[in-house]
Protein backbone atom coordinates (compact mmCIF):
# COMPACT_ATOMS: atom_id res chain seq x y z
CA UNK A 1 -7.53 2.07 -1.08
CA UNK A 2 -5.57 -0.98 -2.78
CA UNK A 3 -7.33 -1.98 -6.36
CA UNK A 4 -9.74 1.33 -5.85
CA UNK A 5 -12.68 -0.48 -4.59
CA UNK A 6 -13.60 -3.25 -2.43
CA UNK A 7 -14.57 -5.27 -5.31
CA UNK A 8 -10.99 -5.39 -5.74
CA UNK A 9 -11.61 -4.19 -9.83
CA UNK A 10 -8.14 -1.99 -9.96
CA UNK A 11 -9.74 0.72 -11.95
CA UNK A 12 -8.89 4.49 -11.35
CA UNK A 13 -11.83 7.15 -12.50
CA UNK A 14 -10.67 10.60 -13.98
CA UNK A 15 -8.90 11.90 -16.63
CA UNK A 16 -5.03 11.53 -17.49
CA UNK A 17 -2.62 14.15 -19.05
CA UNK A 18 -2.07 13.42 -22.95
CA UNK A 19 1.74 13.13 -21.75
CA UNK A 20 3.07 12.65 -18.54
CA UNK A 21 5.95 14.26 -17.01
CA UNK A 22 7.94 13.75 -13.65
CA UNK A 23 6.55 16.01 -11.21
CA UNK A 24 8.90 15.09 -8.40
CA UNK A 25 10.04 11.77 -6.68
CA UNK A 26 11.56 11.00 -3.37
CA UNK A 27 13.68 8.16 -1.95
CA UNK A 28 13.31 5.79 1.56
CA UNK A 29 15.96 6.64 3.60
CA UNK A 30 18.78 4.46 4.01
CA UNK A 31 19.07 2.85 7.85
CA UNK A 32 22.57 2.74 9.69
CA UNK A 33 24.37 -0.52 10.99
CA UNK A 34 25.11 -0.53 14.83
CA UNK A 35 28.36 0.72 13.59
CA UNK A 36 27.00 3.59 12.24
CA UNK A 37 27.35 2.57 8.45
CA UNK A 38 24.70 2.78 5.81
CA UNK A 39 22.55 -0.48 5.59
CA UNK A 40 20.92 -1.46 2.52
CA UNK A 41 18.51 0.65 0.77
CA UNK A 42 14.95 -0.26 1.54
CA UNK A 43 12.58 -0.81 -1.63
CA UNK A 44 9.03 0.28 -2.21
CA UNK A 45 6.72 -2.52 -2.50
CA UNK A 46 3.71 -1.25 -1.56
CA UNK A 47 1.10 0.86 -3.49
CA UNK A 48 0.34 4.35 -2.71
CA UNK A 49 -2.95 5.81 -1.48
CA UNK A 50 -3.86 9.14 -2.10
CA UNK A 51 -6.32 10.75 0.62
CA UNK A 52 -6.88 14.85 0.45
CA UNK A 53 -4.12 15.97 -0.89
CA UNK A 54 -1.90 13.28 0.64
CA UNK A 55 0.29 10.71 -0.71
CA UNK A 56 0.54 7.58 2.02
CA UNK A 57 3.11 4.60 1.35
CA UNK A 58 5.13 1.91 3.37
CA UNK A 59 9.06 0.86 2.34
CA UNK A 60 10.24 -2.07 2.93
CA UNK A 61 12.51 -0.75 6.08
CA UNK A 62 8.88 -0.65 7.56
CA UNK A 63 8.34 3.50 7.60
CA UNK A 64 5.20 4.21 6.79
CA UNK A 65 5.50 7.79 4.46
CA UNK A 66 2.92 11.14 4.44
CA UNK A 67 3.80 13.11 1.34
CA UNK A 68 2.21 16.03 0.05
CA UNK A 69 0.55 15.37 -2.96
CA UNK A 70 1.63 18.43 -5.45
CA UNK A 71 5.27 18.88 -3.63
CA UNK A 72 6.12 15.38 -2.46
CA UNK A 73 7.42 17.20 0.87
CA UNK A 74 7.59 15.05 3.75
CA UNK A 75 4.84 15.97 6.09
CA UNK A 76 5.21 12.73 8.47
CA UNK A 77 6.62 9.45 9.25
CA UNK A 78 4.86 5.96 11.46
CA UNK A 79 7.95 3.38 12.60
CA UNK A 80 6.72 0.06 12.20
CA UNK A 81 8.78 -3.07 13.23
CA UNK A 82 9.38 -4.68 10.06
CA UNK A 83 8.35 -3.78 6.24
CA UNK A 84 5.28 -2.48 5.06
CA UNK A 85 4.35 -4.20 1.60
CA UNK A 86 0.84 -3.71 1.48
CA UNK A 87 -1.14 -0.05 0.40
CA UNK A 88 -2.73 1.27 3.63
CA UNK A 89 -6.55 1.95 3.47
CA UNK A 90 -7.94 5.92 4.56
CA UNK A 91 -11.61 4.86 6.27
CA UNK A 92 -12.65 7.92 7.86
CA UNK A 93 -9.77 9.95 7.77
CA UNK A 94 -7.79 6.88 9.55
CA UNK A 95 -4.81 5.05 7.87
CA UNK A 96 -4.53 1.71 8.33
CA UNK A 97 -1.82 -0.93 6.78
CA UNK A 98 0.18 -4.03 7.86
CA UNK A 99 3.00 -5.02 8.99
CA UNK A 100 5.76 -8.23 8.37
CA UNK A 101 5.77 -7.69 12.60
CA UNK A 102 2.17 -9.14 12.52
CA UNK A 103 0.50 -5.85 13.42
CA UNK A 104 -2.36 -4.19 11.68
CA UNK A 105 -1.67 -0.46 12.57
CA UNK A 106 -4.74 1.95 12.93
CA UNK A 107 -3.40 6.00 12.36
CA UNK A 108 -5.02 9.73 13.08
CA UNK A 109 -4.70 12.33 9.89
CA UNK A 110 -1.12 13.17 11.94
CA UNK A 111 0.13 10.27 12.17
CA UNK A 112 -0.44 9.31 15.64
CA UNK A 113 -1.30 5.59 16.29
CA UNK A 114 -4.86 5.25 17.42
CA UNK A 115 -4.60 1.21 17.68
CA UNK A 116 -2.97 -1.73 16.59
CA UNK A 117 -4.32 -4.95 16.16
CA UNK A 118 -1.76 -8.12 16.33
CA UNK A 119 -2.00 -11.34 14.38
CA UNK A 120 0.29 -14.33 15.02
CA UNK A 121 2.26 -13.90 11.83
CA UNK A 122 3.45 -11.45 8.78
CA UNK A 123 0.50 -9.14 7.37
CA UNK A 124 1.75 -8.21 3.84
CA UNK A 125 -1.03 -7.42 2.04
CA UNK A 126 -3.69 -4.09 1.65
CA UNK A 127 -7.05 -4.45 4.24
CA UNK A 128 -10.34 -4.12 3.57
CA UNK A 129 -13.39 -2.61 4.59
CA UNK A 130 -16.98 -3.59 5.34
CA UNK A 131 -20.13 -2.19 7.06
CA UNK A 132 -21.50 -4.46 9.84
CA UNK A 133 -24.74 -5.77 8.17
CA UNK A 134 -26.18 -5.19 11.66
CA UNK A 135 -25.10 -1.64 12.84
CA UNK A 136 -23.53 1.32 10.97
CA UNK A 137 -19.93 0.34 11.98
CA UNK A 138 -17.15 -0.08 10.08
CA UNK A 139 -14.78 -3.41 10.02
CA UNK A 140 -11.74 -3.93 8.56
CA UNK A 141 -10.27 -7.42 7.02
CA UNK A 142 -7.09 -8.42 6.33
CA UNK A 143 -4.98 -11.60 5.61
CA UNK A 144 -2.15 -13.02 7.56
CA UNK A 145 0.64 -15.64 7.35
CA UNK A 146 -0.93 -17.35 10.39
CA UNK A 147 -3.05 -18.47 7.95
CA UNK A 148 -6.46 -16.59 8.43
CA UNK A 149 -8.46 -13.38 7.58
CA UNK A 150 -9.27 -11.03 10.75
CA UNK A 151 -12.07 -8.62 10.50
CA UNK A 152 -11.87 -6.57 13.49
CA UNK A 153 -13.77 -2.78 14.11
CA UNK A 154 -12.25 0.01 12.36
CA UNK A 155 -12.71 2.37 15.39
CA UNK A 156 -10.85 0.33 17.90
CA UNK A 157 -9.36 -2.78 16.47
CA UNK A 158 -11.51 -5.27 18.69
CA UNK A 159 -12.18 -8.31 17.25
CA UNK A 160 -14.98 -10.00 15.54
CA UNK A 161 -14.26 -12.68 13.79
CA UNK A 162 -11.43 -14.52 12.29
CA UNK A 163 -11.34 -17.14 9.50
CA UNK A 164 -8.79 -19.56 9.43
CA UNK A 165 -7.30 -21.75 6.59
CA UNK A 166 -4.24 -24.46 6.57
CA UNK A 167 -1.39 -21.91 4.56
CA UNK A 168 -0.82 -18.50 4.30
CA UNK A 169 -3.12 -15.45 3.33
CA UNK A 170 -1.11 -13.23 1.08
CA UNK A 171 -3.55 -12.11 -0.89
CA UNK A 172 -6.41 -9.17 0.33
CA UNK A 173 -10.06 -10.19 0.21
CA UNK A 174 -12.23 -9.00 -1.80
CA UNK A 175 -15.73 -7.41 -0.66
CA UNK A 176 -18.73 -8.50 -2.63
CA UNK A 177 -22.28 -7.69 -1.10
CA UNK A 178 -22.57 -9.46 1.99
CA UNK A 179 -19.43 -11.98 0.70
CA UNK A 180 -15.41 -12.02 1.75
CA UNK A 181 -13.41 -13.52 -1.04
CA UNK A 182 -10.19 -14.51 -0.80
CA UNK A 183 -7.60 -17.81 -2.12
CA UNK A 184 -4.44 -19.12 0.14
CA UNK A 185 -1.45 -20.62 -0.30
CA UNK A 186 -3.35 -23.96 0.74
CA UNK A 187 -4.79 -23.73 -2.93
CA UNK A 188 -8.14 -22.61 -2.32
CA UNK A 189 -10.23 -20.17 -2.83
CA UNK A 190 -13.01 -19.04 -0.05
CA UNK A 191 -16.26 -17.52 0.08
CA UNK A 192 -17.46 -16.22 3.34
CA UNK A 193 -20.28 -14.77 5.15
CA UNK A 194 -19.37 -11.04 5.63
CA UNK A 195 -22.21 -10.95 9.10
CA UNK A 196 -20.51 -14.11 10.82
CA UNK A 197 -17.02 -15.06 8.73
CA UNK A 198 -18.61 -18.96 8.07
CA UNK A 199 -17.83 -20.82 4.70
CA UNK A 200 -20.25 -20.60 2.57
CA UNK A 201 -18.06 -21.93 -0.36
CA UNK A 202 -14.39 -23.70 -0.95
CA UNK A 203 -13.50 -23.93 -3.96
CA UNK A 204 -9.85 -25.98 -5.00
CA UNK A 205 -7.83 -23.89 -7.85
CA UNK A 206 -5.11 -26.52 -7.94
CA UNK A 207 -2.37 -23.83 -6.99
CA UNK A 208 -1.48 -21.53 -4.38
CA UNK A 209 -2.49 -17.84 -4.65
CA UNK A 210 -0.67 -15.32 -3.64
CA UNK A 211 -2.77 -12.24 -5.21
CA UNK A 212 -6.20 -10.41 -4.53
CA UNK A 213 -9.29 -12.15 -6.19
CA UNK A 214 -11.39 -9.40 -8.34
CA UNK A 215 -14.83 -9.52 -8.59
CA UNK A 216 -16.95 -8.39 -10.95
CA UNK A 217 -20.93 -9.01 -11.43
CA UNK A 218 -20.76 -12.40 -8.69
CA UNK A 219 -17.49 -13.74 -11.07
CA UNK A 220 -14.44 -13.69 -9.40
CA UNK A 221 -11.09 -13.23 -11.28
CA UNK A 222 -7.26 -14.44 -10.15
CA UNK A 223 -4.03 -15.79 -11.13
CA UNK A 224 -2.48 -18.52 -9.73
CA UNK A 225 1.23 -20.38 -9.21
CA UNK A 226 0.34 -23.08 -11.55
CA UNK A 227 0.50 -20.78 -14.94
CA UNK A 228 -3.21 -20.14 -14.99
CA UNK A 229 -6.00 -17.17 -14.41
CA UNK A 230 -8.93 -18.64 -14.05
CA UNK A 231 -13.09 -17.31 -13.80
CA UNK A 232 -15.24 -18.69 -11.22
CA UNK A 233 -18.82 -18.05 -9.36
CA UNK A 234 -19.03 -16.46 -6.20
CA UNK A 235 -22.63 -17.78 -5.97
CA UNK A 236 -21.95 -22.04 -6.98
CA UNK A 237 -18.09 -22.31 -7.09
CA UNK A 238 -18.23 -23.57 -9.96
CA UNK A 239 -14.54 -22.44 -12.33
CA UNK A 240 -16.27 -21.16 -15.46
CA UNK A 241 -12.95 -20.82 -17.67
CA UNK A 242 -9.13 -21.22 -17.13
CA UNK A 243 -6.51 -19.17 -19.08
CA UNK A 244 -3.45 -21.02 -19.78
CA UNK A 245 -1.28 -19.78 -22.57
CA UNK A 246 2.51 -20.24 -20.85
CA UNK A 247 4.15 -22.35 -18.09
CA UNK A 248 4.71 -19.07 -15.88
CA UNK A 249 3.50 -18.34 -12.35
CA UNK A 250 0.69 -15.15 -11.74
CA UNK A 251 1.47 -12.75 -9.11
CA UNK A 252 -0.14 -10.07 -10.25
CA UNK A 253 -3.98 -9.00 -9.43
CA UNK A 254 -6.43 -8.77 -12.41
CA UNK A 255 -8.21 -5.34 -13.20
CA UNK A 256 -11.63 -6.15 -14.20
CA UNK A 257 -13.41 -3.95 -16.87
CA UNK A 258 -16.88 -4.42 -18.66
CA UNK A 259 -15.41 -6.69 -20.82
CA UNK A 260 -11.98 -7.72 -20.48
CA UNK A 261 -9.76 -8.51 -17.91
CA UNK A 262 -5.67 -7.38 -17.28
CA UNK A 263 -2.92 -9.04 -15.48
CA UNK A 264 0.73 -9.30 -15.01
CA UNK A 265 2.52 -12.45 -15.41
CA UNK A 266 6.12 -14.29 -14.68
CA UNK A 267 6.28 -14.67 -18.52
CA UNK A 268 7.29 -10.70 -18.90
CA UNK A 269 4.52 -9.81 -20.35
CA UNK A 270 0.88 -7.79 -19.73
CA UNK A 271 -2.08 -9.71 -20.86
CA UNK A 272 -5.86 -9.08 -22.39
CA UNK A 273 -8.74 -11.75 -21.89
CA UNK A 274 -11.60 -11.85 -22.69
CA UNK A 275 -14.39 -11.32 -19.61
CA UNK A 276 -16.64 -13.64 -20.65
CA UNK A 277 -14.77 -16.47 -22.68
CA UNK A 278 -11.54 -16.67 -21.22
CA UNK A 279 -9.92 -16.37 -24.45
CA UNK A 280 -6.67 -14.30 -24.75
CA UNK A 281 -7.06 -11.09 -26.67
CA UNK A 282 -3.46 -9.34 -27.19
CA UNK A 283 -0.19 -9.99 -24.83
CA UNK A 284 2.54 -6.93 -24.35
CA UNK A 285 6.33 -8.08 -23.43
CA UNK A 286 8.44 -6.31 -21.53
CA UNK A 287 11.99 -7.13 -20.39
CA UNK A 288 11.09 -8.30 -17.01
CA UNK A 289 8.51 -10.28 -14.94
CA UNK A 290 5.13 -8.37 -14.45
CA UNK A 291 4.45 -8.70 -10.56
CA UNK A 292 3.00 -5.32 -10.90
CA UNK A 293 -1.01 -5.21 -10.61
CA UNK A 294 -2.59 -3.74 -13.66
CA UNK A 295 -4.99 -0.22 -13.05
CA UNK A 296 -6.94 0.97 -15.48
CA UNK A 297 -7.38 4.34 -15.73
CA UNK A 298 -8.77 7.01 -19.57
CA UNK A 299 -8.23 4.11 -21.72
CA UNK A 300 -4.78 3.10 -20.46
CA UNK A 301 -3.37 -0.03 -18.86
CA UNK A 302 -0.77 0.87 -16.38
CA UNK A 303 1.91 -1.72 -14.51
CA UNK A 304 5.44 -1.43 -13.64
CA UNK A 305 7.92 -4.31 -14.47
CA UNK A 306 11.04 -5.90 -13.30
CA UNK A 307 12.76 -4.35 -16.18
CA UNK A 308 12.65 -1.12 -14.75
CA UNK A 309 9.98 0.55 -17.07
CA UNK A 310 6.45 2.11 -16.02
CA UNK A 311 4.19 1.78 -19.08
CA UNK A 312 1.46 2.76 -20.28
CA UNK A 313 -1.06 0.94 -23.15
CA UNK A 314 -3.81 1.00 -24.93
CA UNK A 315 -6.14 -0.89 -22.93
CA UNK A 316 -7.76 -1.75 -26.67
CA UNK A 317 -4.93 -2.48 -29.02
CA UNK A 318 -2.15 -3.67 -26.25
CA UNK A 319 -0.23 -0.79 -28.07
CA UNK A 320 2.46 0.68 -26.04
CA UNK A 321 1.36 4.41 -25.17
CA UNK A 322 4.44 5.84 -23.03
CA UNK A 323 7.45 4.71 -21.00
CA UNK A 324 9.29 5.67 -18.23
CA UNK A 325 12.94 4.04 -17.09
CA UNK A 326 13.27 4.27 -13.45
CA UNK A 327 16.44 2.73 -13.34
CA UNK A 328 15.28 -0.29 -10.78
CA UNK A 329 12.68 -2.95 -11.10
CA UNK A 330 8.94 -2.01 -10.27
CA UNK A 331 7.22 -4.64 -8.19
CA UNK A 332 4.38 -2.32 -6.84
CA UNK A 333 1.38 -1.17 -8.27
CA UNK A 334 0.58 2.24 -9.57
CA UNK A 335 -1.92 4.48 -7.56
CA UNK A 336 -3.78 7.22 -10.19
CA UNK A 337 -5.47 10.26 -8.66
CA UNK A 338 -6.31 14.23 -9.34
CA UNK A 339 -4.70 13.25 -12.87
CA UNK A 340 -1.43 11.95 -11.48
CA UNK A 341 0.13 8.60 -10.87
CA UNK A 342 2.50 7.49 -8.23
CA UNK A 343 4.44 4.55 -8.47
CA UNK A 344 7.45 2.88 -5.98
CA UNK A 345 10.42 0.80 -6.87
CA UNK A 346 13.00 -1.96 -5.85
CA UNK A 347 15.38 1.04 -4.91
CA UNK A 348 13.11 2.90 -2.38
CA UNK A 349 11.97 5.66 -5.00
CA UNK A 350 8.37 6.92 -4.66
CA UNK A 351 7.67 8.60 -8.78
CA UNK A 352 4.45 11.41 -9.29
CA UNK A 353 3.72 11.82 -12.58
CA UNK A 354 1.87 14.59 -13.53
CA UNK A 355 0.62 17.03 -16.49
């Protein structure tokens, strides 16, 4: 699922390769115009999901992409109605993702649509998933431009209750215990009775947010559009640090370890902060704006940039530990699983890395 968990953290367990090498890559297919000429090349914005041996991803053309894991051979394709820029979540063998047609799409293992579930705007961003603290089913959240977060059940897309705030929901929420946490583009940030969807806090961060709050032991973690990450408590609201070292917008998600924090920002570069203090611990540039969420995974920071690169660093030093040119800019995030990493870019390539 996106970030790994449903804290949100972005952190990948295993092992990876001492070097990786290109193990094979595939690119969105280009649609036709009416008259039969090629339109322009879709680009990969979402994350991939790996799920038994599968590779699942959504292009911006809104084709939603079954790859096998060690070949990259197609094995299926969904349609959707308009792009896909959010990673699906596998809950029981069923693939789920949104849509920019307002649709949260429910799949079989084949690729079959087993529901769909319709908001009254754009759904760009990963769902979630939650057990009913009543009954042993499962729900599924998700943000929407109408401006609210819909949980609805994961077996048939009914509703069961929907949040709603006075902007957009980019972002995905987070699941903390019996807590939803999300921010909006109407500058705050929300915490929310899982069993009923009420407020229990609001909490004003002074910007919009357009990325994923991560939480970590009741302290949640974000960027925001006025040049800051900030630290606050799930439990009181209260903000319990602000990082503000440039005057460049966050669009990235943090990954959360024990005791430091990563995240992309508009200022082109990757940086390290301290979990507890706030205080910035080593910065990496790269050519290009970092949109690209941060997973941890063996020691290694790993993000894609604007400038075209993948990298890899040492989530310690900041010390660059490999490269990779991909020859378009990398808004997406990288997925890491069974000691490989997949990665999409601005040109509709899908990249495996493996040993």
């Amino acid at each position: 699922m996106h970030r790994g968990d449903q804290n949100l953290q972005g952190i990948a367990g295993g092992k990876l390769p001492d070097k990786l090498k290109l193990a094979w890559t595939f690119q969105v297919e280009r649609p036709k115009r009416s008259d039969g000429t090629p339109g322009l090349q879709p680009g990969i914005k979402a994350s991939a999901v790996v799920h038994k041996g599968k590779v699942f991803v959504g292009d911006d053309n809104g084709t939603f992409h079954s790859r096998d894991l060690t070949t990259g051979k197609a094995l299926w394709t969904f349609k959707a109605q308009d792009a896909i820029e959010g990673a699906a979540l596998v809950l029981n063998d069923q693939i789920i993702f949104g849509s920019g047609d307002g649709f949260l799409y429910c799949l079989d293992a084949n690729g079959k649509m087993v529901w769909k579930y319709e908001t009254a705007d754009q759904v760009l961003a990963a769902p979630n998933w939650a057990k009913d603290p009543a009954s042993d089913d499962l729900w599924v959240l998700a943000g929407s431009y109408d401006g609210s977060v819909h949980c609805v059940r994961a077996k048939n897309g009914k509703p069961v209750w929907k949040y709603s705030t006075d902007n957009f929901v980019n972002g995905s929420p987070a699941i903390a215990g019996k807590k939803v946490i999300f921010g909006g583009c109407d500058t705050y940030l929300y915490v929310l009775e899982l069993a009923t969807g009420k407020a229990l806090e609001s909490i004003e961060a002074d910007a919009y947010i357009i990325s994923s709050v991560a939480v970590r032991d009741e302290i949640g973690y974000l960027g925001h559009y006025d040049n800051a990450v900030i630290a606050f408590s799930t439990i009181s609201g209260d903000i319990l640090w602000k990082y503000k070292k440039k005057s460049f917008a966050y669009h990235s998600s943090c990954a959360v370890a024990e005791k430091k924090l990563y995240i992309g920002g508009r200022d082109k570069s990757m940086h390290a902060i301290d979990r507890k203090s706030g205080e910035g611990l080593w910065t990496f540039k790269t050519r290009g704006q970092v949109d690209s969420s941060p997973v941890l995974c063996d020691g290694q920071v790993l993000f894609g940039s604007i400038d075209g690169n993948f990298y890899s660093l040492d989530a310690e030093t900041g010390e660059e530990v490999w490269s990779y040119d991909v020859g378009a800019g990398i808004i997406a995030s990288p997925a890491v699983a069974s000691g490989m990493v997949f990665i999409g870019d601005e040109k509709g390539n899908l990249f495996a890395f493996g040993k």
